[in-house]
C-alpha atoms as a PDB file:
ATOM      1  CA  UNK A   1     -12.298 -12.500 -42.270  1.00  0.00           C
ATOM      2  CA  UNK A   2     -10.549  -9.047 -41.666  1.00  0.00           C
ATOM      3  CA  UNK A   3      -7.770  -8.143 -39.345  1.00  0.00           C
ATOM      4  CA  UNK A   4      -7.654  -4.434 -38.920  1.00  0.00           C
ATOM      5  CA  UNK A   5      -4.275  -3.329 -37.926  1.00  0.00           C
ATOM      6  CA  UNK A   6      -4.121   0.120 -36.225  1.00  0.00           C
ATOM      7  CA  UNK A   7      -1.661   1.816 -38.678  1.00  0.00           C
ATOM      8  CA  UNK A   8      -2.681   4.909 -41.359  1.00  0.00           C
ATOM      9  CA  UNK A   9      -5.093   3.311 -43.450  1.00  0.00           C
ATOM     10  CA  UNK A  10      -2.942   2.948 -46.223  1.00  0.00           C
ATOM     11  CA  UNK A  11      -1.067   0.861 -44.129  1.00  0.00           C
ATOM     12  CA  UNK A  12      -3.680  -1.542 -43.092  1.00  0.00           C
ATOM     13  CA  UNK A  13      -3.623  -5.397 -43.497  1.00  0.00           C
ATOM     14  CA  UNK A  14      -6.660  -7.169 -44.764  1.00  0.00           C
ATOM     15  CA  UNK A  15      -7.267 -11.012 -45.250  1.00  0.00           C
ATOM     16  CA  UNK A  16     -10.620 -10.861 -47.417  1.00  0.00           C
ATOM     17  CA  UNK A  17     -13.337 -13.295 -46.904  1.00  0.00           C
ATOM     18  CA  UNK A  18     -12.227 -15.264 -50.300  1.00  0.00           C
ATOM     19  CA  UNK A  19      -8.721 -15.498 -48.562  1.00  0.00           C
ATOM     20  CA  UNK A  20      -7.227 -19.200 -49.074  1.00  0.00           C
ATOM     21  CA  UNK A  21      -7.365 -21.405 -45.734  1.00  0.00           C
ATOM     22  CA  UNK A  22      -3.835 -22.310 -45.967  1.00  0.00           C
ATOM     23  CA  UNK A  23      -0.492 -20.545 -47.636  1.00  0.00           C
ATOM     24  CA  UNK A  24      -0.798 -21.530 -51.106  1.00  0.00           C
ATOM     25  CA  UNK A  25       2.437 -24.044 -51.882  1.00  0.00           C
ATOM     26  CA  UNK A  26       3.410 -26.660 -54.731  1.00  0.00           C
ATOM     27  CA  UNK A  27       3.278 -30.125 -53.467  1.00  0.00           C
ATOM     28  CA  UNK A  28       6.882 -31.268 -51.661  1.00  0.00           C
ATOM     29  CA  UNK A  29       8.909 -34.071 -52.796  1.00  0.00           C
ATOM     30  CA  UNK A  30       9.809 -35.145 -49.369  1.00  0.00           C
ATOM     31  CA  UNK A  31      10.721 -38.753 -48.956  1.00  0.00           C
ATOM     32  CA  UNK A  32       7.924 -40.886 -47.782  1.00  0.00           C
ATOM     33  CA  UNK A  33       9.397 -41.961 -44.495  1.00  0.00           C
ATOM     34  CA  UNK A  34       9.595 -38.116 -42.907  1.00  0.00           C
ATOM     35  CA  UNK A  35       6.058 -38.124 -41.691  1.00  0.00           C
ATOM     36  CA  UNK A  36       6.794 -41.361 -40.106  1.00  0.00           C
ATOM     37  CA  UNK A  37       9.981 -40.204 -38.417  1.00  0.00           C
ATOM     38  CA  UNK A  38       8.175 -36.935 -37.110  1.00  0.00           C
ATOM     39  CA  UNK A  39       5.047 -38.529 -36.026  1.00  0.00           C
ATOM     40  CA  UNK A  40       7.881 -40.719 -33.562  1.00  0.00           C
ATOM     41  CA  UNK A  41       9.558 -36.972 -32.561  1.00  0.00           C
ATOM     42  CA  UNK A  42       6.817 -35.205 -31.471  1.00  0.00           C
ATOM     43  CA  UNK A  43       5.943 -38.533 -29.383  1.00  0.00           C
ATOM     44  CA  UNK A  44       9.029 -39.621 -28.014  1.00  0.00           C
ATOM     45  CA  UNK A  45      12.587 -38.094 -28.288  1.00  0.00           C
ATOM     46  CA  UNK A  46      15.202 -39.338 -26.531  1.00  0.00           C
ATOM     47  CA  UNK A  47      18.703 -37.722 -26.307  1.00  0.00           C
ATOM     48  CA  UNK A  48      20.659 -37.496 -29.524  1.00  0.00           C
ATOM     49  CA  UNK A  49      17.033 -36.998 -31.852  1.00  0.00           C
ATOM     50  CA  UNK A  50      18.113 -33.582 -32.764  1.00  0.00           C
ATOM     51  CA  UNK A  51      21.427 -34.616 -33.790  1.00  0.00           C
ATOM     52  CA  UNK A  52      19.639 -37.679 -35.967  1.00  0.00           C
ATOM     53  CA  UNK A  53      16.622 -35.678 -36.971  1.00  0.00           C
ATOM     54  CA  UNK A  54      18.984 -32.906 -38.467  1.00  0.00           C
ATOM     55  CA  UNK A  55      20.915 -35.386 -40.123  1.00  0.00           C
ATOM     56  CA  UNK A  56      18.300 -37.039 -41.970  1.00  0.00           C
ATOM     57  CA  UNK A  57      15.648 -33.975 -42.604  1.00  0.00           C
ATOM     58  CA  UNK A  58      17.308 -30.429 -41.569  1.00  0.00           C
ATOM     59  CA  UNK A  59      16.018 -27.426 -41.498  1.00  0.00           C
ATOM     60  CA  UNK A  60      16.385 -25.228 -45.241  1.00  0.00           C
ATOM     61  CA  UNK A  61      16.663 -28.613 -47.028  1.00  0.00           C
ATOM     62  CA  UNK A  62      15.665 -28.514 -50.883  1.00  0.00           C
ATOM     63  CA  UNK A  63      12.996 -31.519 -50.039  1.00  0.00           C
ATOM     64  CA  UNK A  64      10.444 -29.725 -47.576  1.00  0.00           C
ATOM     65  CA  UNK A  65       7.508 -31.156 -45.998  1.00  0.00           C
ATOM     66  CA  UNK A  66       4.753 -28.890 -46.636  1.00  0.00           C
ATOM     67  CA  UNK A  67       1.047 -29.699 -44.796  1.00  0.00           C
ATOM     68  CA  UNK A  68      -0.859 -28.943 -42.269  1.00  0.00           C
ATOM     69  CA  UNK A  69       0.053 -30.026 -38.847  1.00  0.00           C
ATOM     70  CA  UNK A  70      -2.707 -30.626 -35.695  1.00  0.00           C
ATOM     71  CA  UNK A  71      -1.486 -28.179 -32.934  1.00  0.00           C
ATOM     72  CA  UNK A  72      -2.982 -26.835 -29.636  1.00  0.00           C
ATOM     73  CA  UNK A  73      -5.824 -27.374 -28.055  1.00  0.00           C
ATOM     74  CA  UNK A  74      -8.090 -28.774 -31.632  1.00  0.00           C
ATOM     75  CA  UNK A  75      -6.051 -25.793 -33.768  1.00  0.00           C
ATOM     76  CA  UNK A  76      -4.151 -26.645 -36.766  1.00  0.00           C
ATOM     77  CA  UNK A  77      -1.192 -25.059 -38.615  1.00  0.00           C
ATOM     78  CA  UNK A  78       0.743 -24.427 -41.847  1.00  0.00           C
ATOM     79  CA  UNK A  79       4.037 -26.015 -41.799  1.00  0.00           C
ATOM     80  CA  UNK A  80       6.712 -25.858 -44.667  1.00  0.00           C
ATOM     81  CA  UNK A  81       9.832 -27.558 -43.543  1.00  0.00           C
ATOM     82  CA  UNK A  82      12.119 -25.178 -45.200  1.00  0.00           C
ATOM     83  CA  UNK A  83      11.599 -22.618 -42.453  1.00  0.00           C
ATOM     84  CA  UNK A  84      13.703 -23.700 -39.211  1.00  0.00           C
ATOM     85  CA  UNK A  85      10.759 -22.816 -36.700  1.00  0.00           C
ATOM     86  CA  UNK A  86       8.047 -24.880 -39.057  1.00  0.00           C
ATOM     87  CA  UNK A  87      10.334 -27.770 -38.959  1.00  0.00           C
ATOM     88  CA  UNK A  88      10.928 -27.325 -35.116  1.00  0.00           C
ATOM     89  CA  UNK A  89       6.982 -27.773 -35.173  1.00  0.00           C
ATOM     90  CA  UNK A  90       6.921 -30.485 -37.322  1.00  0.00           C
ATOM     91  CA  UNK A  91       9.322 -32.653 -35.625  1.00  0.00           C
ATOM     92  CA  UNK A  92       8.783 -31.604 -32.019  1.00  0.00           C
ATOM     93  CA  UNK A  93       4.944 -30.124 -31.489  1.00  0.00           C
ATOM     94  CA  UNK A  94       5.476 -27.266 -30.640  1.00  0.00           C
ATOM     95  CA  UNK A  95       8.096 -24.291 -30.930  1.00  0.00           C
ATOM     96  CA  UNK A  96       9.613 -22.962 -27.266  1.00  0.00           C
ATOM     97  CA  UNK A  97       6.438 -25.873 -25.718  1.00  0.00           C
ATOM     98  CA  UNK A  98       6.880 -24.523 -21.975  1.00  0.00           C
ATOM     99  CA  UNK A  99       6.198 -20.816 -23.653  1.00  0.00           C
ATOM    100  CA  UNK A 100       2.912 -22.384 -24.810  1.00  0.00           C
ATOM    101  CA  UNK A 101       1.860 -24.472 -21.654  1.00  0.00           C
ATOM    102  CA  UNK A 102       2.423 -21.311 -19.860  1.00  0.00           C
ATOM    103  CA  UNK A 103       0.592 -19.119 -21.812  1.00  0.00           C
ATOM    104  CA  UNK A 104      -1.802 -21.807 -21.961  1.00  0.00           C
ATOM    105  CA  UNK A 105      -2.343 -21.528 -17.904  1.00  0.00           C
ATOM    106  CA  UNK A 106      -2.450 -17.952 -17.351  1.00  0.00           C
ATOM    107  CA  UNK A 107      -4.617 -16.305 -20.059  1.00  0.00           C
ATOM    108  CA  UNK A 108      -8.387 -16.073 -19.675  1.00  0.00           C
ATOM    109  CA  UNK A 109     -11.711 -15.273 -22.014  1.00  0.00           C
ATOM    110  CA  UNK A 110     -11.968 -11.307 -21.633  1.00  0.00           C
ATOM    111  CA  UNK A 111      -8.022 -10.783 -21.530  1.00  0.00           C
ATOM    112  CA  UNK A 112      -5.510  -8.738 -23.398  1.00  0.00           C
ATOM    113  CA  UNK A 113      -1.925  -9.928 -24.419  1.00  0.00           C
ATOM    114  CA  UNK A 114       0.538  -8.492 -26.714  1.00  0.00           C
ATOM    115  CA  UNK A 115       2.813 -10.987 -28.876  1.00  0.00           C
ATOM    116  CA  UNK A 116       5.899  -8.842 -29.826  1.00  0.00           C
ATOM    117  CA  UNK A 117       8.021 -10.714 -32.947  1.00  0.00           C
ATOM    118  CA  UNK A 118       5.239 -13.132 -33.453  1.00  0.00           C
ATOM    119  CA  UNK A 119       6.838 -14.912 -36.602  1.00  0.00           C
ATOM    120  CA  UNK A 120       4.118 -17.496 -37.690  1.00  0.00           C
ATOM    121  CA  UNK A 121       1.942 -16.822 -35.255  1.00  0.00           C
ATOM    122  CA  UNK A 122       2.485 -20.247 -32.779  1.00  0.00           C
ATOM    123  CA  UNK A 123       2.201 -18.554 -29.606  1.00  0.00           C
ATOM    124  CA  UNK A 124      -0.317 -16.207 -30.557  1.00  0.00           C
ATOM    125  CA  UNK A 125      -2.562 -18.597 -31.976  1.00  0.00           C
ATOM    126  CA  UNK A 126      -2.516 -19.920 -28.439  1.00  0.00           C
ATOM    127  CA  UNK A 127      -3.147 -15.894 -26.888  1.00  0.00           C
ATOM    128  CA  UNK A 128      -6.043 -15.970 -29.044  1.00  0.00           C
ATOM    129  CA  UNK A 129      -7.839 -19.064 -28.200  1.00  0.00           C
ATOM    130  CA  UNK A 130      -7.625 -18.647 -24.926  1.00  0.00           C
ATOM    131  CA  UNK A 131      -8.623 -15.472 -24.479  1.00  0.00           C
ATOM    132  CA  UNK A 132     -11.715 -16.278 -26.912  1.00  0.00           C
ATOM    133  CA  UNK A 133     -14.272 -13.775 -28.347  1.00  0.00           C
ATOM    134  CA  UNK A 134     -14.394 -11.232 -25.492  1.00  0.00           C
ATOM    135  CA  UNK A 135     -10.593 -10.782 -25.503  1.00  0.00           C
ATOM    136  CA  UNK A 136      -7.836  -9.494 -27.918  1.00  0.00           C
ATOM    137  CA  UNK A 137      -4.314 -10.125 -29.176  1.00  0.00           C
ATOM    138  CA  UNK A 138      -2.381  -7.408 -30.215  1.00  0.00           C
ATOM    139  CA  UNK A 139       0.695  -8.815 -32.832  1.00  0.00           C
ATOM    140  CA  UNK A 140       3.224  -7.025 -34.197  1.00  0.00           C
ATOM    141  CA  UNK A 141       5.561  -8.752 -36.818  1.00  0.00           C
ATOM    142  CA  UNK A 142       7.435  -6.849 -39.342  1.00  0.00           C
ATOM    143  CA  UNK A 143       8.585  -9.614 -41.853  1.00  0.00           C
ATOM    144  CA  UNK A 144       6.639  -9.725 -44.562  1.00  0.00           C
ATOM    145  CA  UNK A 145       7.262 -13.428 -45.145  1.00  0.00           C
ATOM    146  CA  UNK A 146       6.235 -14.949 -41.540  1.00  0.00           C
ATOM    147  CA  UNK A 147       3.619 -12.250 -41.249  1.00  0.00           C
ATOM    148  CA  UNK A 148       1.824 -13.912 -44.609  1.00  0.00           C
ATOM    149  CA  UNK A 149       2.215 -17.418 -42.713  1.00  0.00           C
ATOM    150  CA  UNK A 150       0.635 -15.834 -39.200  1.00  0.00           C
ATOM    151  CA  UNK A 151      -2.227 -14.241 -40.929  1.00  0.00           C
ATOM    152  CA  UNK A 152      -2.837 -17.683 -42.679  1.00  0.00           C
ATOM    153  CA  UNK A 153      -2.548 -19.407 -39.325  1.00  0.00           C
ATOM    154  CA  UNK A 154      -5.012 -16.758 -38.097  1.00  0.00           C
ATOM    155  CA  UNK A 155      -7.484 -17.158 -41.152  1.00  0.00           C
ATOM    156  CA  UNK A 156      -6.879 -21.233 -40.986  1.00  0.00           C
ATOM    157  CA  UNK A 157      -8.138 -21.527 -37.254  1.00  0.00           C
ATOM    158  CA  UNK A 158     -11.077 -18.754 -37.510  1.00  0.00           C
ATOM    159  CA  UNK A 159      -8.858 -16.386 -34.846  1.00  0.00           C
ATOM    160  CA  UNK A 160     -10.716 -13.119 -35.606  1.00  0.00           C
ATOM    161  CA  UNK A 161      -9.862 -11.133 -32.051  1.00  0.00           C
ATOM    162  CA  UNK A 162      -6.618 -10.318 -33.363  1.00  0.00           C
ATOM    163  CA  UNK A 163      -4.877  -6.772 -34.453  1.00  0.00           C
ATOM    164  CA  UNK A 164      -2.212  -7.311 -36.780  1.00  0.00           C
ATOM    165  CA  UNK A 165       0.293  -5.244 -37.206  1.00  0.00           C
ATOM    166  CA  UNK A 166       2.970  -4.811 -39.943  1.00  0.00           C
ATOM    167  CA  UNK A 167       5.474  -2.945 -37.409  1.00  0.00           C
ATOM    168  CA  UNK A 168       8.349  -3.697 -35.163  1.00  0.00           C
ATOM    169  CA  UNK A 169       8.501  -2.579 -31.727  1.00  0.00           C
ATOM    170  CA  UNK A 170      11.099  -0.251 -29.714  1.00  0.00           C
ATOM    171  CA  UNK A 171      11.753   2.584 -27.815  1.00  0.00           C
ATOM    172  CA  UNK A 172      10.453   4.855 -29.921  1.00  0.00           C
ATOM    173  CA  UNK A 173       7.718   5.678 -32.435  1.00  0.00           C
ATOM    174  CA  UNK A 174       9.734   6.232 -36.047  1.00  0.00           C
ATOM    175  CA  UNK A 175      10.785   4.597 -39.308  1.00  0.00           C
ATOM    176  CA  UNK A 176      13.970   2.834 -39.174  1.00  0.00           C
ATOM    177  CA  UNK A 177      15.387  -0.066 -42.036  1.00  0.00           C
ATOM    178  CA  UNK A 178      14.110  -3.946 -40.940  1.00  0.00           C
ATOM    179  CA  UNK A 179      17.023  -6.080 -42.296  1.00  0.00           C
ATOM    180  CA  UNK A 180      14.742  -9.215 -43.340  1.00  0.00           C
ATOM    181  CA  UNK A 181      15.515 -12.867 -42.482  1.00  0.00           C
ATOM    182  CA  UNK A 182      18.738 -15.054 -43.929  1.00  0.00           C
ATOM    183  CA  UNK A 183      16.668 -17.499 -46.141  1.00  0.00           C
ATOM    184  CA  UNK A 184      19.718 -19.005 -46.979  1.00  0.00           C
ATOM    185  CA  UNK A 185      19.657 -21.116 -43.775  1.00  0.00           C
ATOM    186  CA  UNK A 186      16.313 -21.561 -43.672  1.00  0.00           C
ATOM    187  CA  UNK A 187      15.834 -19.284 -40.604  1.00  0.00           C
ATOM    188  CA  UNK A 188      12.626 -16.936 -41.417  1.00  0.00           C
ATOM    189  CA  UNK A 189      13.269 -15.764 -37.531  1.00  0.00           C
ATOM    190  CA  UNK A 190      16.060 -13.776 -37.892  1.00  0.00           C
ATOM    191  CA  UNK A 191      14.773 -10.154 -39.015  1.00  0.00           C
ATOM    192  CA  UNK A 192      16.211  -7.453 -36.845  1.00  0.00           C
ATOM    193  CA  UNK A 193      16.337  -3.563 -36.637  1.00  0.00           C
ATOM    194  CA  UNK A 194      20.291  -4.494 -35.914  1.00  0.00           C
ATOM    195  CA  UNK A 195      21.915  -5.808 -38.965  1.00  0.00           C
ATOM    196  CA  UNK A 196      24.389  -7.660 -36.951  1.00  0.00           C
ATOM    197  CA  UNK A 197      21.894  -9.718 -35.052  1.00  0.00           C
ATOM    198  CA  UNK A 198      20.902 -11.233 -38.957  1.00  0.00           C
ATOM    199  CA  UNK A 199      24.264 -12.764 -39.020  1.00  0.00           C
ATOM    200  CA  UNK A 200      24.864 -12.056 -42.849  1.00  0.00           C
ATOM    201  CA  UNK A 201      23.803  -9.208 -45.361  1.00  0.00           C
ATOM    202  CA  UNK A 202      20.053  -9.053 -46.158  1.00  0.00           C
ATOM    203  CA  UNK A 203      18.143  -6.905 -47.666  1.00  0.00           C
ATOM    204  CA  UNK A 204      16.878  -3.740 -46.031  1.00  0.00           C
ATOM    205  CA  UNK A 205      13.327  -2.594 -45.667  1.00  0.00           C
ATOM    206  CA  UNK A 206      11.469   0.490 -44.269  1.00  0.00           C
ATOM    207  CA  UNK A 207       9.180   0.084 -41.242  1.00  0.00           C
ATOM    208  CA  UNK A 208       7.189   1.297 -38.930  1.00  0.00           C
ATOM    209  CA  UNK A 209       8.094   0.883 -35.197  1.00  0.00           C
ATOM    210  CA  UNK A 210       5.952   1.668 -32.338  1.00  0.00           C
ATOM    211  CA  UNK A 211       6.956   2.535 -28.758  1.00  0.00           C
ATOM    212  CA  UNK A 212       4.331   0.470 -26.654  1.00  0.00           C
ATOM    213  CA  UNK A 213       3.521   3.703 -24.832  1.00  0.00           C
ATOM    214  CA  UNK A 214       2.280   5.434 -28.170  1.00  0.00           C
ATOM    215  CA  UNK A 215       0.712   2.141 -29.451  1.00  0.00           C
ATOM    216  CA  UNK A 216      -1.501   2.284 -26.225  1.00  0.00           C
ATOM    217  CA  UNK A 217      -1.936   5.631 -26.349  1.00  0.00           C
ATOM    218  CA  UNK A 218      -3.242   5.208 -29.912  1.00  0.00           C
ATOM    219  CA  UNK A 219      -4.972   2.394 -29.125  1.00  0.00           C
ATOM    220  CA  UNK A 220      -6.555   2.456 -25.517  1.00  0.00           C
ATOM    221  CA  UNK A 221      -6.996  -1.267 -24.022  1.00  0.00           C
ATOM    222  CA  UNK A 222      -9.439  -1.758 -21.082  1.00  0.00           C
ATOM    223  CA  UNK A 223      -6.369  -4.053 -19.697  1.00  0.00           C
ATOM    224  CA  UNK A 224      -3.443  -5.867 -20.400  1.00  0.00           C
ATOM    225  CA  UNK A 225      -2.354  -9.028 -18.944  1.00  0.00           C
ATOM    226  CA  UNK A 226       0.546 -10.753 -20.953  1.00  0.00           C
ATOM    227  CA  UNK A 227       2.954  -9.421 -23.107  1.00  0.00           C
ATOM    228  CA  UNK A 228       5.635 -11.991 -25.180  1.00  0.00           C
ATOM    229  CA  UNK A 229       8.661  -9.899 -26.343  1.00  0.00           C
ATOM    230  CA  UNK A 230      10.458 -11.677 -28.493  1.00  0.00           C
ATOM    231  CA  UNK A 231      12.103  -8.728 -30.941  1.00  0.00           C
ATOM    232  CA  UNK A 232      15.773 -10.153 -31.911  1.00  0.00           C
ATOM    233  CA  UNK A 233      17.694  -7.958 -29.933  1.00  0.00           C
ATOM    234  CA  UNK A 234      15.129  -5.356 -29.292  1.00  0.00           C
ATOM    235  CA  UNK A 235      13.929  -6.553 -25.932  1.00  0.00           C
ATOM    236  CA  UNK A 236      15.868  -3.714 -23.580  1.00  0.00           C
ATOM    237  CA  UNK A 237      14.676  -0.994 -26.015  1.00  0.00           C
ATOM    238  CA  UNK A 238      11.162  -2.332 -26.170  1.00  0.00           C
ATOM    239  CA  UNK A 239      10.816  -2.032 -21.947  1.00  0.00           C
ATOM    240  CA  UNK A 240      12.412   1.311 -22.810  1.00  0.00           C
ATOM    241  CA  UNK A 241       9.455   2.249 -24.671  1.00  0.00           C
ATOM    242  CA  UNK A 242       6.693   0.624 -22.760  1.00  0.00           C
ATOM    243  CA  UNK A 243       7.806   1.704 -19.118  1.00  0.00           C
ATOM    244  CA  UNK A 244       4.039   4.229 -18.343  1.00  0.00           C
ATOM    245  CA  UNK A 245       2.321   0.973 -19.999  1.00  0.00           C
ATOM    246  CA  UNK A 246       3.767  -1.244 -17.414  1.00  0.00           C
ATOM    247  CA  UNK A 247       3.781   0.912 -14.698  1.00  0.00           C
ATOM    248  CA  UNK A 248      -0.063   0.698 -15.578  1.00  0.00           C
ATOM    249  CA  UNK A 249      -1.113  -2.248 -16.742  1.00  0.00           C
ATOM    250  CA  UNK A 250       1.372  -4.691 -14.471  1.00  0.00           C
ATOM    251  CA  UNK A 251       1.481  -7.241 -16.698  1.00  0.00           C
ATOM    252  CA  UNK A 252       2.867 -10.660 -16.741  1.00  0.00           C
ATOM    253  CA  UNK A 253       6.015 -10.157 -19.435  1.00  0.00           C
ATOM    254  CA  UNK A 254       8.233 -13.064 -21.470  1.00  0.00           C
ATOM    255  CA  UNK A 255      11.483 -11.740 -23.238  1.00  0.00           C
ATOM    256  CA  UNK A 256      13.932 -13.197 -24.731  1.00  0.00           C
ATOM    257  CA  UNK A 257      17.432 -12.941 -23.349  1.00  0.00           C
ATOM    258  CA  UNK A 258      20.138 -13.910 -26.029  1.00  0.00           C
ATOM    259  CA  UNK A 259      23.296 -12.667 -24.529  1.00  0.00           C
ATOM    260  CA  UNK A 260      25.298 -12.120 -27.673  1.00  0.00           C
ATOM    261  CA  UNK A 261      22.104  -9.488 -29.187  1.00  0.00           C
ATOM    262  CA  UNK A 262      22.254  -7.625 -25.034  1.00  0.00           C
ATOM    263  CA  UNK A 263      26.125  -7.653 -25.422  1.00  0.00           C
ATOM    264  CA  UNK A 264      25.785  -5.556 -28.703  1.00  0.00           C
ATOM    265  CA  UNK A 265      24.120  -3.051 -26.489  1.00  0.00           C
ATOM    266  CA  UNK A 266      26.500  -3.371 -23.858  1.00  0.00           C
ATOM    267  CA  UNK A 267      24.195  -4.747 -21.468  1.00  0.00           C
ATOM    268  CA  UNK A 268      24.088  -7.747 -19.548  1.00  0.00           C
ATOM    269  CA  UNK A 269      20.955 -10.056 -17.699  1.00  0.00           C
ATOM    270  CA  UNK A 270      21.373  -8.426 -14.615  1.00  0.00           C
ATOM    271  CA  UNK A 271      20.528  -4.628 -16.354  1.00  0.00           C
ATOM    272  CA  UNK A 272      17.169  -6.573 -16.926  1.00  0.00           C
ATOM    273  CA  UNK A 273      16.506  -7.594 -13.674  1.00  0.00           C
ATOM    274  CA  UNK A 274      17.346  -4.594 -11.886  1.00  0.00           C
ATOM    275  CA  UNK A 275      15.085  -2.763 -14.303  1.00  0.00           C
ATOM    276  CA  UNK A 276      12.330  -5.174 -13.348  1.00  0.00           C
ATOM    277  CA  UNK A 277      13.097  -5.159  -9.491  1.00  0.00           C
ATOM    278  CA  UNK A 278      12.734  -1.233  -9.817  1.00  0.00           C
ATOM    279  CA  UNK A 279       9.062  -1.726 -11.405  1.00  0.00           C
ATOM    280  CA  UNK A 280       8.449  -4.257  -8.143  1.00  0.00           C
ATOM    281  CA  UNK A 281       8.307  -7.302 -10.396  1.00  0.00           C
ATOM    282  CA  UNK A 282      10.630 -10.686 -10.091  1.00  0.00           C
ATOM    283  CA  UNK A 283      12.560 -12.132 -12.819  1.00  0.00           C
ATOM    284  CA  UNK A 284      12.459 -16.039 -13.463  1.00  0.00           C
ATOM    285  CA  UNK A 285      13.927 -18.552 -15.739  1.00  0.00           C
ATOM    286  CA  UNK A 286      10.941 -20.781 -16.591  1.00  0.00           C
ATOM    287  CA  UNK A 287      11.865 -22.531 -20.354  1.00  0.00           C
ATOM    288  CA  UNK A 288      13.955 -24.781 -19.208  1.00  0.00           C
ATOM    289  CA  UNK A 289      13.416 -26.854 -15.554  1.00  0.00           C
ATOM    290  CA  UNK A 290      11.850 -25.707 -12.406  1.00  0.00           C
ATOM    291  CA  UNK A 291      10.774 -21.999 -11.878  1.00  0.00           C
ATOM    292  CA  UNK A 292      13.468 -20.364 -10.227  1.00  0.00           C
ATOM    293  CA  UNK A 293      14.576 -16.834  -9.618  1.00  0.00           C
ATOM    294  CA  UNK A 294      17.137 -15.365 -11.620  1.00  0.00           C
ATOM    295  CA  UNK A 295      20.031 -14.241  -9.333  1.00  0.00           C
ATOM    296  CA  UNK A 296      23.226 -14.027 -11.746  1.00  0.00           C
ATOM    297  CA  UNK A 297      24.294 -13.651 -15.520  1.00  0.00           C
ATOM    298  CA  UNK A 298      23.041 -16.909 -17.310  1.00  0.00           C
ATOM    299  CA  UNK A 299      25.275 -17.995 -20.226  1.00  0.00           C
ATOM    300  CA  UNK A 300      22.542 -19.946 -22.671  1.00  0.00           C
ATOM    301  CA  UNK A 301      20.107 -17.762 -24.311  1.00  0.00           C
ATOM    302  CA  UNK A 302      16.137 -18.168 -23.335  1.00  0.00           C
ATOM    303  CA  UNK A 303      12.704 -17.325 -22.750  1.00  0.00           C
ATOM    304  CA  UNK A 304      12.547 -14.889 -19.033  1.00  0.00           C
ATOM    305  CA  UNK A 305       9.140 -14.147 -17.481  1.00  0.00           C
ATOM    306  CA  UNK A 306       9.283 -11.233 -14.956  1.00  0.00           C
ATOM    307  CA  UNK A 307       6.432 -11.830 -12.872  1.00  0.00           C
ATOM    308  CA  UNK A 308       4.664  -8.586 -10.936  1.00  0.00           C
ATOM    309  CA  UNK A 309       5.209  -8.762  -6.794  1.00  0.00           C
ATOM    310  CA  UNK A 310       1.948  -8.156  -6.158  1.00  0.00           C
ATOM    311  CA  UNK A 311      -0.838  -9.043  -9.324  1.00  0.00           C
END
């Protein structure tokens, strides 16, 4: 199975037919009674199972649990516990789970969605099923470790309507330094194009970054119906870049709001939805409760959807 990504050829990821099913990992000395605990979590978790969980198994521990998990809808993924947002999985089912229901509900076979800082793959394995043969997923993920996992998740599940690419998105088309993920916590999430938003000093690589106007204007889509844009701290700068693509397209768009990355930037929740007002769309907090409108500055990072007026 290939996944053509839409960079210079040299450039191009390829997962060849003889590819492995699964990311290739020594067995994990984990102590027998995790999978018990976890097949409990991801059941029933009660208040305080975070607190125990973490005290018993956390997240970067020198024991990992390393398998693979049943996920959506008859898919199946790679954990490793060592990664926080594998053991998230593990424990729990699923990784931001009202991101996936909703995704879940509003894609369609024959649609286009766009999963910005895809990490693993988890809610772009969901994209992808759901919009089946006739659609396409469009991923961009610049760490090289969580982009390994995602195209394993990809090859595992026989997801072959996806474009990969090895690139980070902004406001504009250019090469700028990715400073990778602090693997010393055990967070493989954490890559940014802003060093700060790593939290310690990483190592620096190269890469490419798209605008989303010049990716679509490279790449011409018949439509485009959800994007996810989740890009640590790249978010504003992303819309930025992407403003003629959603003046077109009108899509349904998740982002991440995580006040202390906006505050870098000196902006605030309320830039966002006056930005979104402007293109005639709504703004809603939807991770957490009822869907409700957002009206002022909200103090606990989380997953947005802005929401066209009219579709």
């Amino acid at each position: 199975m290939a996944f053509a990504s839409n960079t210079p050829a040299d450039e191009t990821l390829h997962v060849p037919d003889s590819a492995p099913l699964h990311v290739p990992t020594p067995p994990a000395d984990h102590p027998s009674w995790v999978p018990v605990l976890a097949w409990l979590t991801r059941s029933f978790h009660p208040k305080g199972t975070d607190r125990l969980v973490r005290a018993l198994h956390p997240p970067g521990n020198a024991r990992p649990v390393r398998t693979v998990l049943d996920y959506d809808d008859g898919m199946v993924i790679n954990i490793d516990t060592h990664s926080f947002l594998e053991w998230y999985i593990y424990f729990y089912g699923a990784f931001r789970p009202q991101i996936s229901k909703l995704l879940n509900r509003m894609l369609r076979p024959g649609q286009v969605a766009f999963d910005i800082g895809s990490n693993i793959g988890m809610h772009a394995m969901i994209m992808a099923n759901r919009v089946g043969p006739s659609g396409r997923v469009h991923v961009f993920e610049p760490d090289p470790h969580p982009l390994g996992r995602l195209k394993a998740n990809m090859n595992l599940n026989g997801l072959d309507n996806v474009t990969l690419n090895q690139a980070a998105v902004s406001a504009r088309t250019e090469t700028r330094q990715l400073f990778l993920h602090d693997d010393t916590i055990g967070n493989f999430a954490n890559a940014s194009l802003q060093e700060a938003n790593v939290g310690r000093s990483t190592r620096a690589i190269d890469m490419k970054v798209w605008s989303l106007d010049d990716y679509v204007a490279a790449n011409p889509l018949p439509r485009l119906d959800v994007i996810k844009l989740l890009a640590q701290g790249e978010e504003w700068n992303a819309l930025q870049g992407g403003l003629a693509t959603i003046k077109r397209y009108r899509p349904k768009i998740f982002f991440l709001w995580e006040p202390s990355y906006w505050a870098r930037q000196s902006l605030c929740l309320m830039d966002a939805v006056r930005l979104f007002r402007d293109l005639g769309y709504g703004t809603y907090q939807v991770e957490f409760g009822a869907r409700r409108p957002v009206t002022e500055e909200i103090a606990m990072g989380q997953v947005l959807l802005a929401v066209p007026d009219r579709l």
